[in-house]
C-alpha atoms as a PDB file:
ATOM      1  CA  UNK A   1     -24.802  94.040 -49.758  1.00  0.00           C
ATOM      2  CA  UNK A   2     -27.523  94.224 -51.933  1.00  0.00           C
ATOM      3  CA  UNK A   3     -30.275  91.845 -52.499  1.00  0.00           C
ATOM      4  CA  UNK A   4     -33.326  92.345 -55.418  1.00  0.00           C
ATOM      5  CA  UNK A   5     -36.768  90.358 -54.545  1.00  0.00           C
ATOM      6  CA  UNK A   6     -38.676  89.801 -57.609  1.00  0.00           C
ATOM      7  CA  UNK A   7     -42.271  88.395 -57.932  1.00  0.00           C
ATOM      8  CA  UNK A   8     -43.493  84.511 -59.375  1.00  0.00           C
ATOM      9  CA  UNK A   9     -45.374  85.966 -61.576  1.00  0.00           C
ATOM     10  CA  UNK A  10     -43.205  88.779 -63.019  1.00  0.00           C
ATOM     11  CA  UNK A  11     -45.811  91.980 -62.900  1.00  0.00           C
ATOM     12  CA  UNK A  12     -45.193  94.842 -60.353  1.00  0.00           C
ATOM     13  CA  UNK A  13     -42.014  96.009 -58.951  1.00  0.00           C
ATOM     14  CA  UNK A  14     -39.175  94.511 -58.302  1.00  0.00           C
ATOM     15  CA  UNK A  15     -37.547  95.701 -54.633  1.00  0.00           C
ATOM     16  CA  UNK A  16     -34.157  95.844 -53.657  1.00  0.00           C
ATOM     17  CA  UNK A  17     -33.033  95.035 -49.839  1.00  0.00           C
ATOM     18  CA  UNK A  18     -29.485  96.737 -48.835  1.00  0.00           C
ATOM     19  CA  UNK A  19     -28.351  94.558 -46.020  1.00  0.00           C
ATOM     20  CA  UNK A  20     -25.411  96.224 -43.466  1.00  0.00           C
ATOM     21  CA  UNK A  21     -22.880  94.866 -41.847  1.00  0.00           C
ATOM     22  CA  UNK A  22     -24.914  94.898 -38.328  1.00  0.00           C
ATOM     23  CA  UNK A  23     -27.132  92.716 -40.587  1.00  0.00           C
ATOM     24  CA  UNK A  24     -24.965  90.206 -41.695  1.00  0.00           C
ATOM     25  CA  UNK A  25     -23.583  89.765 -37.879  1.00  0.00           C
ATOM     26  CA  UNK A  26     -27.080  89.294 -36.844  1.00  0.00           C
ATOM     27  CA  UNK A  27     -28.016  86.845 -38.940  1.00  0.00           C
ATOM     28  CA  UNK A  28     -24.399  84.911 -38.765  1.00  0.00           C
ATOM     29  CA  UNK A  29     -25.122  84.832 -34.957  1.00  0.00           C
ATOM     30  CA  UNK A  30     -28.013  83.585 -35.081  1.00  0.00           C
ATOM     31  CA  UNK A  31     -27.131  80.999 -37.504  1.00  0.00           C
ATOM     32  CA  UNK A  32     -23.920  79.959 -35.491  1.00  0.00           C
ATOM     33  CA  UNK A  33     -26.363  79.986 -32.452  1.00  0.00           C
ATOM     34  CA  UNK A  34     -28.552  77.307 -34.254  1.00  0.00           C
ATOM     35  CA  UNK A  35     -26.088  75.011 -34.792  1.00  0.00           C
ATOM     36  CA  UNK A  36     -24.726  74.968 -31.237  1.00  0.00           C
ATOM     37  CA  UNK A  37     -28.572  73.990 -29.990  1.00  0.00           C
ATOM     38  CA  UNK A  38     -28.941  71.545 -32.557  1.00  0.00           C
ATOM     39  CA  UNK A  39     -25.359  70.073 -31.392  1.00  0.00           C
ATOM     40  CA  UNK A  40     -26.196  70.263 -27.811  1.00  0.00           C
ATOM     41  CA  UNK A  41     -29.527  68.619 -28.070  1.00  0.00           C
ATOM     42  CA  UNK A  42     -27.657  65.646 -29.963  1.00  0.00           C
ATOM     43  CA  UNK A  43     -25.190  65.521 -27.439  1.00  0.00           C
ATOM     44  CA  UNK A  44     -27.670  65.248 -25.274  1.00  0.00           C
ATOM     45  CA  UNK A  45     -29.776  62.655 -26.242  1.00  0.00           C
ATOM     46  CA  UNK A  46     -26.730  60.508 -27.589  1.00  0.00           C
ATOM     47  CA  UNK A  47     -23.490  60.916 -25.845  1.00  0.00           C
ATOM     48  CA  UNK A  48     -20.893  59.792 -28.164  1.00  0.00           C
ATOM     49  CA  UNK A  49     -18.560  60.261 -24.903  1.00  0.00           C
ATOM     50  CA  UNK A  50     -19.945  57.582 -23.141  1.00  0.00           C
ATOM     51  CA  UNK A  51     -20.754  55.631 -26.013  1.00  0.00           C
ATOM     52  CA  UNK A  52     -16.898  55.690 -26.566  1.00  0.00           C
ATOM     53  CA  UNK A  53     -16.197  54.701 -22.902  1.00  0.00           C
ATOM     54  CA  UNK A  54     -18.806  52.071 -22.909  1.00  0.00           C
ATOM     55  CA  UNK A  55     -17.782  50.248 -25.674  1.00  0.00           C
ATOM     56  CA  UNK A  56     -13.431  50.502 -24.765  1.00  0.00           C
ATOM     57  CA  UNK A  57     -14.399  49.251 -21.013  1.00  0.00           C
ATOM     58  CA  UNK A  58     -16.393  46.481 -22.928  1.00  0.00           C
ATOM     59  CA  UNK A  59     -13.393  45.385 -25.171  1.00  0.00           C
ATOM     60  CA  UNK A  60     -10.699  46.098 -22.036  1.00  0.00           C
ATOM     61  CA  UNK A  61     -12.808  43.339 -19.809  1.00  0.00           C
ATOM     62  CA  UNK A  62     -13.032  40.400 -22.816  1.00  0.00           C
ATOM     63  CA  UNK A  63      -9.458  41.130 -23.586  1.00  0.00           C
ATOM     64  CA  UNK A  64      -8.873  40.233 -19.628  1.00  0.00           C
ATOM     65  CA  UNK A  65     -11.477  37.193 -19.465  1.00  0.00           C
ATOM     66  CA  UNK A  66      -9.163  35.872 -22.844  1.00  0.00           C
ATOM     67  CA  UNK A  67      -5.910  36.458 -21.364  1.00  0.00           C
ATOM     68  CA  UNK A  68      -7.028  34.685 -17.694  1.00  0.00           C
ATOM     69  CA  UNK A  69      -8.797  32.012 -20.235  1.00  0.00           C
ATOM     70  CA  UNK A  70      -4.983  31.735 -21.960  1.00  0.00           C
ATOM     71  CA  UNK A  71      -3.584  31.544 -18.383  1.00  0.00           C
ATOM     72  CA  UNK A  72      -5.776  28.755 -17.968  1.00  0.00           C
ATOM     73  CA  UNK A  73      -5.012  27.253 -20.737  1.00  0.00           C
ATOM     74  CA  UNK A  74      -1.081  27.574 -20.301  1.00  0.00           C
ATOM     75  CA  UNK A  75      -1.119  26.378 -16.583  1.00  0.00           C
ATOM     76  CA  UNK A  76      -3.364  23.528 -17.828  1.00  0.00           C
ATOM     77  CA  UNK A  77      -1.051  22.792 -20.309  1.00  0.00           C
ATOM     78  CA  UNK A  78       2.231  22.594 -18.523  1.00  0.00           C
ATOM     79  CA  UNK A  79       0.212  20.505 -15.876  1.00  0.00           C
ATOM     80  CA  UNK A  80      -0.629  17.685 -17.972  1.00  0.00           C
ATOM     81  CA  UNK A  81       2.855  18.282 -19.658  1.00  0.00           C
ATOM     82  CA  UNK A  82       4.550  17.389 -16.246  1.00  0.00           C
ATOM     83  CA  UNK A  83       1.867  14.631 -15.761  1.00  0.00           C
ATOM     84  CA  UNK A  84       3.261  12.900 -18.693  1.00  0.00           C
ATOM     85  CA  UNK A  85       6.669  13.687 -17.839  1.00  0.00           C
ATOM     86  CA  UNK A  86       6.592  12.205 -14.771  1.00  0.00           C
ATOM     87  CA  UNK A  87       4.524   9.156 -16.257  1.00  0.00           C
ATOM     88  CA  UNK A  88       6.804   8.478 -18.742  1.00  0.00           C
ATOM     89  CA  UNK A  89       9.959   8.897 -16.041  1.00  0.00           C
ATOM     90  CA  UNK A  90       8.004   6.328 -14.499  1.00  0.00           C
ATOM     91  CA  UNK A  91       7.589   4.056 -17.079  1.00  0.00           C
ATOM     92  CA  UNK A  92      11.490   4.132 -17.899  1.00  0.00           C
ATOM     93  CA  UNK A  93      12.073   3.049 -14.291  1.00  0.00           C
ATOM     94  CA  UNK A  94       9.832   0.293 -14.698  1.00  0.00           C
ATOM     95  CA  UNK A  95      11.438  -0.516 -18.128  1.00  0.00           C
ATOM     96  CA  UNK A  96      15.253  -0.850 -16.876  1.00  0.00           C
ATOM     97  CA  UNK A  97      13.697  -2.896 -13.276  1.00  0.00           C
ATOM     98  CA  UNK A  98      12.098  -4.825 -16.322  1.00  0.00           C
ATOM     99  CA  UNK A  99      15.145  -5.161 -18.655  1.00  0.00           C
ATOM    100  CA  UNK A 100      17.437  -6.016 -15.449  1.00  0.00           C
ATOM    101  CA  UNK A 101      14.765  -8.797 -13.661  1.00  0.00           C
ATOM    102  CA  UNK A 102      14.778 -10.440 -17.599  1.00  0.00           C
ATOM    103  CA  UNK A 103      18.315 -10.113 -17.534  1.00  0.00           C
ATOM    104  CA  UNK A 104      18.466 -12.692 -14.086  1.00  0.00           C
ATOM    105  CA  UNK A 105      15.603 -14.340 -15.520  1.00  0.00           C
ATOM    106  CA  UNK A 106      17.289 -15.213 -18.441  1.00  0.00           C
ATOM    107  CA  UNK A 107      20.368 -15.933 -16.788  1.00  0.00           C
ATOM    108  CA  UNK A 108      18.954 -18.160 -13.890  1.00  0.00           C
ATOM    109  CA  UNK A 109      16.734 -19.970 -16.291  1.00  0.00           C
ATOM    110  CA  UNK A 110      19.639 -20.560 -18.739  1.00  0.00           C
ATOM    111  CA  UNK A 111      18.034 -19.509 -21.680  1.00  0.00           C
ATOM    112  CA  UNK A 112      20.598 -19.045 -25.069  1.00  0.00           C
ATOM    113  CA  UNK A 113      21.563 -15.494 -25.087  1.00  0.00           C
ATOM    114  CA  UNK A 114      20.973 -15.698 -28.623  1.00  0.00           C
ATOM    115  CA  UNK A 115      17.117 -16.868 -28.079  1.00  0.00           C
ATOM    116  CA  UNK A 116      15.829 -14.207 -26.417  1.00  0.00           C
ATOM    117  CA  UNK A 117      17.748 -11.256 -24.890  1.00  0.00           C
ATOM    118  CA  UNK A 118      16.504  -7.937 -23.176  1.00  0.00           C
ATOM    119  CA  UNK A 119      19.129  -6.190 -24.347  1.00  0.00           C
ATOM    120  CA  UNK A 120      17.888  -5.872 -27.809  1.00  0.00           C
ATOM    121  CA  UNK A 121      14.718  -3.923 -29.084  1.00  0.00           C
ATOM    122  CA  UNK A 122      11.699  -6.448 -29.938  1.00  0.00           C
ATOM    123  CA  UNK A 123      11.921  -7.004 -33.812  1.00  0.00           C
ATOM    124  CA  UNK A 124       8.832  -5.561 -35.112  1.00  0.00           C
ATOM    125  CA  UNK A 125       7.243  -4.361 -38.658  1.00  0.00           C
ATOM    126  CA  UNK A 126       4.585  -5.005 -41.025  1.00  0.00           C
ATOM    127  CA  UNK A 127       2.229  -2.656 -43.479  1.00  0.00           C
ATOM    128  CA  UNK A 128       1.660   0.559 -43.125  1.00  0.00           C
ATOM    129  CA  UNK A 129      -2.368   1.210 -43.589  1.00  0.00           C
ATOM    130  CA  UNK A 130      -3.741   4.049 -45.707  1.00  0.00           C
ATOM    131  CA  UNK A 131      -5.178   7.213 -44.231  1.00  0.00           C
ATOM    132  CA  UNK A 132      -3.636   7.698 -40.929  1.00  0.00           C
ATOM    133  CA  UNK A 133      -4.182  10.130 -38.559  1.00  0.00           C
ATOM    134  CA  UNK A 134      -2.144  12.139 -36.457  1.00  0.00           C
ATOM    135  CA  UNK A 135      -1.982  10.750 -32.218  1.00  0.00           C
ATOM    136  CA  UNK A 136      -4.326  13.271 -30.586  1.00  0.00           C
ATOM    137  CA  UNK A 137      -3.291  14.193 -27.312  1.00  0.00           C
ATOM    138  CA  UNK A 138      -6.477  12.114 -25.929  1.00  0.00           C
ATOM    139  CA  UNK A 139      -5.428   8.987 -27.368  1.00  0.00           C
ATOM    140  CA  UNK A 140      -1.855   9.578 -26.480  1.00  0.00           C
ATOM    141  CA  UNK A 141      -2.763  10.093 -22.841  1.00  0.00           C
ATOM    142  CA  UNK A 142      -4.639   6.901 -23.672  1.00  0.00           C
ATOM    143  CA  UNK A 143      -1.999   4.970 -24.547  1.00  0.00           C
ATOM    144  CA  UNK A 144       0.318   6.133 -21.564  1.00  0.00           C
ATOM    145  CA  UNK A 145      -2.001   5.272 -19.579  1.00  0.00           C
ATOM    146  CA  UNK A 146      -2.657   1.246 -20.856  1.00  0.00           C
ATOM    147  CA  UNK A 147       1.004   0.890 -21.602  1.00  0.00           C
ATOM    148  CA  UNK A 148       2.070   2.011 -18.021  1.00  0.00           C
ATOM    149  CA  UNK A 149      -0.647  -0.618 -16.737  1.00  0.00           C
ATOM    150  CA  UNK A 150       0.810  -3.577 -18.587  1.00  0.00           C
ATOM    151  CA  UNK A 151       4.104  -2.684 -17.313  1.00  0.00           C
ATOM    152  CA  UNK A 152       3.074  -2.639 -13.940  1.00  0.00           C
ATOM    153  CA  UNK A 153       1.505  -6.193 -14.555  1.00  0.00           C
ATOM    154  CA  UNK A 154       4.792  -7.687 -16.475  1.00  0.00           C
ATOM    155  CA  UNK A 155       7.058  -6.034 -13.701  1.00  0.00           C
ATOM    156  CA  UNK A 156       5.041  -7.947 -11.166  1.00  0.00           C
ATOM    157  CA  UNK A 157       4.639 -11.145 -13.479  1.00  0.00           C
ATOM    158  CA  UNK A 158       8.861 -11.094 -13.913  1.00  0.00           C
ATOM    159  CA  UNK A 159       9.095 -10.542 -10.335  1.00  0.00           C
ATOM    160  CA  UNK A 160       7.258 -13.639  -9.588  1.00  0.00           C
ATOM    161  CA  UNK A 161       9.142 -15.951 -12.137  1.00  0.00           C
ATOM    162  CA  UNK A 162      12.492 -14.432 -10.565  1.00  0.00           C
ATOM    163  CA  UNK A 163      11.357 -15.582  -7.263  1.00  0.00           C
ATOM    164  CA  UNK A 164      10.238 -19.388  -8.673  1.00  0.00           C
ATOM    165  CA  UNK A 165      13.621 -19.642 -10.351  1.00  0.00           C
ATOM    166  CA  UNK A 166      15.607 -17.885  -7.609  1.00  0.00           C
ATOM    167  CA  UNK A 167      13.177 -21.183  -4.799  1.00  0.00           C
ATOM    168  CA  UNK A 168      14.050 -23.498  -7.587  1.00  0.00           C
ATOM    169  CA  UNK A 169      18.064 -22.470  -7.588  1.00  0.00           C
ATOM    170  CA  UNK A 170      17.991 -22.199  -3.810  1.00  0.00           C
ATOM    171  CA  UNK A 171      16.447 -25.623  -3.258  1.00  0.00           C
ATOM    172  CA  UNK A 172      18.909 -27.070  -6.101  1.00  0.00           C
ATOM    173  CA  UNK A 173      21.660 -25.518  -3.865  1.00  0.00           C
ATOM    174  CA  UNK A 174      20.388 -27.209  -0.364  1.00  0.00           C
ATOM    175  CA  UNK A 175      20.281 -30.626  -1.584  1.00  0.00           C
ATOM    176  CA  UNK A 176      22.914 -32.623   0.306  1.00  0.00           C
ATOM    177  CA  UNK A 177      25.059 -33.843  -2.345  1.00  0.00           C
ATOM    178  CA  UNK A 178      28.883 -34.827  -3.159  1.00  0.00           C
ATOM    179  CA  UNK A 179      32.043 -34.763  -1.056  1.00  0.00           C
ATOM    180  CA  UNK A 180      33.133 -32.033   1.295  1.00  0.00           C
ATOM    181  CA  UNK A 181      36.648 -32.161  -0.203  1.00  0.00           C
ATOM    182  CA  UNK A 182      37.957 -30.873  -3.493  1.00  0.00           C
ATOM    183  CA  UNK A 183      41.096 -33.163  -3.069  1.00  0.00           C
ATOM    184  CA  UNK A 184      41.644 -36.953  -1.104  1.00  0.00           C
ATOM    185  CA  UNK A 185      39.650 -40.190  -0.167  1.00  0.00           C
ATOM    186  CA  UNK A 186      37.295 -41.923   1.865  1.00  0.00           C
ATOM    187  CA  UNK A 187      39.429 -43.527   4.604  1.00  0.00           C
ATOM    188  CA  UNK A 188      36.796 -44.678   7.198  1.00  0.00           C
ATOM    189  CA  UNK A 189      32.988 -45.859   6.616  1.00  0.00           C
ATOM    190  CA  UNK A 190      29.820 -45.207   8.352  1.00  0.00           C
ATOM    191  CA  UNK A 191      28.356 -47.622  11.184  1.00  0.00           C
ATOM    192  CA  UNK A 192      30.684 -49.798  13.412  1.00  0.00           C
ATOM    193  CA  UNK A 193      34.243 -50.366  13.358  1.00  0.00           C
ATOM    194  CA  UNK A 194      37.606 -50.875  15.776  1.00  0.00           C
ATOM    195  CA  UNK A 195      38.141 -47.790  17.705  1.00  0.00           C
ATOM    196  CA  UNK A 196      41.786 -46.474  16.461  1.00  0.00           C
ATOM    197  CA  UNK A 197      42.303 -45.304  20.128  1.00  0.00           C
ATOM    198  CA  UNK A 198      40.865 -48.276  22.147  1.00  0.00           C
ATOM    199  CA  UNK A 199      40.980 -51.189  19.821  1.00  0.00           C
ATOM    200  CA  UNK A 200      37.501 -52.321  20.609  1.00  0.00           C
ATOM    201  CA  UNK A 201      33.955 -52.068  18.044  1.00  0.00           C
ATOM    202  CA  UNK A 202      32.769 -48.439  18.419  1.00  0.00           C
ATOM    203  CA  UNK A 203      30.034 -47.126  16.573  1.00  0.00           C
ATOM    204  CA  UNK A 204      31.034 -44.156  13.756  1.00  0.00           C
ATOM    205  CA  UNK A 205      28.356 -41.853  13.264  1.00  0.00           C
ATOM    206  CA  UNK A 206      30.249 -40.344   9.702  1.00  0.00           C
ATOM    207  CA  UNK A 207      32.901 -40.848   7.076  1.00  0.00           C
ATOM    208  CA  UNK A 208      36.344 -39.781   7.443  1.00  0.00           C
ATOM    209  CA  UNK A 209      37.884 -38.170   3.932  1.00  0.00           C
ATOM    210  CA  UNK A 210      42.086 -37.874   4.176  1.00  0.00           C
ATOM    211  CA  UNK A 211      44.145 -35.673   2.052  1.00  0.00           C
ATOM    212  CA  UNK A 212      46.830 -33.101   2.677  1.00  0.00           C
ATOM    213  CA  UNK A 213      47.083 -31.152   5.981  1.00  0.00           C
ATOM    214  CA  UNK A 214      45.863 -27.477   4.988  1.00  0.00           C
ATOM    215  CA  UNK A 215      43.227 -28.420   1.744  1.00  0.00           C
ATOM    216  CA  UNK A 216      40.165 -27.401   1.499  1.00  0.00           C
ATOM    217  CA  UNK A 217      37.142 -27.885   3.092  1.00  0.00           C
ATOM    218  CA  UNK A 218      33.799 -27.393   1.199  1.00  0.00           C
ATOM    219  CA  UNK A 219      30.257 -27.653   2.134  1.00  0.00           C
ATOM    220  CA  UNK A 220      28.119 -29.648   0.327  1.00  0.00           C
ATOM    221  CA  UNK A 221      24.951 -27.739   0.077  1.00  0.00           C
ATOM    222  CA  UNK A 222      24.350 -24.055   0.993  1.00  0.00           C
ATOM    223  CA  UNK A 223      22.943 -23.405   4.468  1.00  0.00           C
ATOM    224  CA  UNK A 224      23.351 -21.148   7.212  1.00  0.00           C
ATOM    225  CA  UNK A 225      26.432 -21.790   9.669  1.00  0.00           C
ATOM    226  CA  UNK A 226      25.323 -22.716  13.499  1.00  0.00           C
ATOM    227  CA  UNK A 227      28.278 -24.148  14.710  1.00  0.00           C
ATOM    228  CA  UNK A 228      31.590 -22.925  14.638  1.00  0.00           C
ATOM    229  CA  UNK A 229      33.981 -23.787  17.078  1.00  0.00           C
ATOM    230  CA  UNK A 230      36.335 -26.313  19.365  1.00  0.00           C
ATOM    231  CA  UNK A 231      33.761 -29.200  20.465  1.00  0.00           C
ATOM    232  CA  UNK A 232      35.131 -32.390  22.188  1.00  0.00           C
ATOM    233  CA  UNK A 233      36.248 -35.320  19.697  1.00  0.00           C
ATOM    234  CA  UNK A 234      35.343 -33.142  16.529  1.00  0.00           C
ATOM    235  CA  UNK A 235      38.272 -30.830  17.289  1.00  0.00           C
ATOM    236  CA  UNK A 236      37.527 -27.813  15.230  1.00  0.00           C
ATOM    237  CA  UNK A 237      34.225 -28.605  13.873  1.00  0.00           C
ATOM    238  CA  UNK A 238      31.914 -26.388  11.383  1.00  0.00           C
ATOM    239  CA  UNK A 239      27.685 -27.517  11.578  1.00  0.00           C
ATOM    240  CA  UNK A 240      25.614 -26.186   8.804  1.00  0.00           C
ATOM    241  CA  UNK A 241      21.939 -26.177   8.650  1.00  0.00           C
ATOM    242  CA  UNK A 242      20.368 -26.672   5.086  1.00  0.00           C
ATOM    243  CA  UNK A 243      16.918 -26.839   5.984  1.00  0.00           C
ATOM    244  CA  UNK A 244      14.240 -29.076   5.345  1.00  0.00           C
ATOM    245  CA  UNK A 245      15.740 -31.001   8.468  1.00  0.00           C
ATOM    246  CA  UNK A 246      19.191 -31.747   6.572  1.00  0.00           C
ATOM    247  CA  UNK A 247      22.601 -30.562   9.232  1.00  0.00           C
ATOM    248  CA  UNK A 248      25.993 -31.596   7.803  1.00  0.00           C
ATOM    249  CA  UNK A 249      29.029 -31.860  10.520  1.00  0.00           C
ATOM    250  CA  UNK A 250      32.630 -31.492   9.195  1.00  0.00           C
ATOM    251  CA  UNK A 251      35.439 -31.942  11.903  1.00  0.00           C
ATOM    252  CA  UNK A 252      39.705 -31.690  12.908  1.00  0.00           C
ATOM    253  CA  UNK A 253      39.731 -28.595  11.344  1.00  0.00           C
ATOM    254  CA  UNK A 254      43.283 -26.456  11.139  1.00  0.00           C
ATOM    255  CA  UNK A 255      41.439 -23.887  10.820  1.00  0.00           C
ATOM    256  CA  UNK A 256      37.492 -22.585  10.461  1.00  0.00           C
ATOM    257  CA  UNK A 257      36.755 -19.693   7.518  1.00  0.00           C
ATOM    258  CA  UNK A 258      33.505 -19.562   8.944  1.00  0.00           C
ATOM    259  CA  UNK A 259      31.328 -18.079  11.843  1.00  0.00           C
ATOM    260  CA  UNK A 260      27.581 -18.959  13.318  1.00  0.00           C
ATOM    261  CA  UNK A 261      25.149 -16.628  11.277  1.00  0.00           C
ATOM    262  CA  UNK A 262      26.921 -17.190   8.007  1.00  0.00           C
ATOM    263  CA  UNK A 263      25.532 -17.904   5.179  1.00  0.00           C
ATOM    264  CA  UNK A 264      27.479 -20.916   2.875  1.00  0.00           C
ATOM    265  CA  UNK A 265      27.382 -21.894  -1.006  1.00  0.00           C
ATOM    266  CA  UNK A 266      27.488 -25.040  -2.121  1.00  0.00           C
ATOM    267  CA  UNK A 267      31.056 -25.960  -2.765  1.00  0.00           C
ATOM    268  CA  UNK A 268      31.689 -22.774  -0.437  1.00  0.00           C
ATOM    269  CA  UNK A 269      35.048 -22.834   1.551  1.00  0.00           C
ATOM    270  CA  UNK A 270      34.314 -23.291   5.122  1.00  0.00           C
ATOM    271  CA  UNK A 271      38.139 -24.777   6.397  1.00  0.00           C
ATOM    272  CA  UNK A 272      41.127 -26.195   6.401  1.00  0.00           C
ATOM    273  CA  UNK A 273      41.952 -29.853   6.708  1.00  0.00           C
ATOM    274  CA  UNK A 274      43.708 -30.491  10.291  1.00  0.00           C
ATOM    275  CA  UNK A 275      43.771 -32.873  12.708  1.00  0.00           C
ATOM    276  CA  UNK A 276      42.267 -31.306  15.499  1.00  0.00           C
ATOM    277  CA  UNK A 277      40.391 -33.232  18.465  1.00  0.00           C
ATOM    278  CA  UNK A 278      40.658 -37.292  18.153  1.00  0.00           C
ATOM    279  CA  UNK A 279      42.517 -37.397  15.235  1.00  0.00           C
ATOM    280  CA  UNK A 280      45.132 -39.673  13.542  1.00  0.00           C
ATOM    281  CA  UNK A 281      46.081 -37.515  11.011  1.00  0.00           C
ATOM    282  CA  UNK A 282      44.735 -35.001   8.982  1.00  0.00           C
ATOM    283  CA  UNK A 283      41.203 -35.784   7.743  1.00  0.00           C
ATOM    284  CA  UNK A 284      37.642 -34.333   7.862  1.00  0.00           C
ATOM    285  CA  UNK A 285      35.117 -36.433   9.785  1.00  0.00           C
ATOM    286  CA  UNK A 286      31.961 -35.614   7.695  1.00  0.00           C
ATOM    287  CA  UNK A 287      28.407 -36.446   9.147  1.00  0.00           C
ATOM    288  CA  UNK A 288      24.816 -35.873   7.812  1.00  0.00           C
ATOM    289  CA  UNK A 289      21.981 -35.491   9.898  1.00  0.00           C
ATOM    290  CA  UNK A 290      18.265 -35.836   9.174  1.00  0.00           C
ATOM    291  CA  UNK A 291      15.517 -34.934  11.255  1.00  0.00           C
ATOM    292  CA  UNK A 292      18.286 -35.032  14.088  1.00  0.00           C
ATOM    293  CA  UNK A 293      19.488 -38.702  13.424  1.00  0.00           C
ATOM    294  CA  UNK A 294      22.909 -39.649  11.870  1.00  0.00           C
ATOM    295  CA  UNK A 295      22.046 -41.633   8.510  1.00  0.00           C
ATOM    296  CA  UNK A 296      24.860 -42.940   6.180  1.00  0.00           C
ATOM    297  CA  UNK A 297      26.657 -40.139   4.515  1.00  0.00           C
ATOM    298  CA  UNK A 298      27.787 -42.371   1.391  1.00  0.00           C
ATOM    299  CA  UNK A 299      24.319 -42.228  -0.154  1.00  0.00           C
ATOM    300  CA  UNK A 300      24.765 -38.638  -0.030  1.00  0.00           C
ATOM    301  CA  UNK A 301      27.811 -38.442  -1.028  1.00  0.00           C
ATOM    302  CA  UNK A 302      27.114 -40.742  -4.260  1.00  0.00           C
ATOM    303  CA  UNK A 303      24.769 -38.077  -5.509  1.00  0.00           C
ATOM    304  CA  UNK A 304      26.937 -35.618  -7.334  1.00  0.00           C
END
């Protein structure tokens, strides 16, 4: 190769320079040996190696803190999800023990079905406002929470007018009143009168009710049954406590459908008319006594 120098200002020679081959390789080398010290001393003072590893560890170690933040988020999430779950599983328990104590409420109280009944959904309505917005989850939780509270406090509140109504029933149900026979008459008063046995004044501490050998026996108010056996004079007699110091007698059974402990109903079967112990004939020798004294079982009997 060839190369011709020639002078700025264009007097004197021009001079030729014949490069070789060797020349040419000398000169490439050198070149090529330039540009790896120029890209070693860039390497060196700025590793784009580690720059590269720097910056992918950075982005591996957010991507972890957003996946455990998701995590977080998720668990959180299914947490209060079950929360409200078992809240509102809750709150449907307390809604049926609600519907079912109105139901006896209603029924004890004697209310019209047509009135008010649980049975049906409240009737409800009105305008619907401009610009509503959507339940957040904070208001909703919100709401669970106050709604679940006044159930609690009308669950209790029903509870307590079931148990008024249920006293009120039970003490309508105690008081002495009417005839412990479905079927038959009064054949003997209270106080004295001739003895059927001896012939002389005796004192009779009930009334005697005759009918048919085999009817029923009822009691008059609902008590608990402490007496049910043989027991001399009353024959088979039934004694039922009422409370409030009121014990009913009913004697000359045929036979007892009762035993001590049980409870009774008013107009309850508790025997058969017989004519068990001192009997003429089949009867029931009713007594009523209060405070433990025999008083007149007429004025009971007159209050049906």
């Amino acid at each position: 190769m060839r190369i011709i120098l020639l002078k700025e200002s264009g007097r004197g020679r021009a001079r030729a320079v014949e490069l070789t081959g060797a020349h040419l390789a000398g000169v490439s080398f050198l070149l090529l040996a330039f540009l790896v010290a120029v890209a070693f001393s860039f390497m060196t003072w700025y590793p784009p190696v580690a720059m590269g590893d720097g910056l992918v560890e950075q982005w591996r170690q957010r991507l972890a803190e957003q996946r455990e933040e998701l995590e977080t988020l998720r668990a959180r999430s299914a947490a209060e999800s079950q929360a409200v779950g078992r809240q509102l599983a809750a709150m449907q328990a307390r809604l049926m023990r609600m519907e079912a104590l109105g139901a006896r409420v209603t029924e004890v109280a004697e209310l019209d079905g047509g009135e008010f009944s649980f049975d049906e959904p409240a009737p409800v309505g009105g305008p619907t406002a401009a610009g509503e917005n959507p339940l957040g989850w904070s208001d909703l939780q919100a709401n669970l929470d106050d709604l679940s509270m006044q159930l609690r406090s009308r669950e209790s509140e029903l509870e307590v007018l079931e148990s008024l109504l249920r006293n009120r029933e039970y003490q309508q149900g105690t008081v002495v009143a009417g005839r412990p026979i479905n079927w038959g008459w009064m054949s003997s008063g209270f106080g004295k009168r001739v003895d059927p046995f001896s012939g002389q004044m005796a004192w009779h501490a009930g009334v005697d009710f005759a009918g048919r050998e085999g009817s029923d026996v009822v009691a008059v108010a609902s008590g608990v049954v402490t007496y049910a056996d043989k027991r001399y004079g009353y024959g088979l007699m039934a004694e039922i406590n009422h409370g409030d110091g009121y014990v009913t007698r009913y004697g000359h059974h045929e036979t007892l459908s009762v035993a001590v402990g049980d409870i009774v109903k008013k107009g309850q079967l508790i025997g058969s008319m017989g004519t068990s112990g001192r009997s003429t004939g089949p009867h029931v020798h009713f007594e009523v006594l209060k405070n433990g004294r025999h008083v007149d079982p007429k004025a009971y009997v007159a209050r049906r």
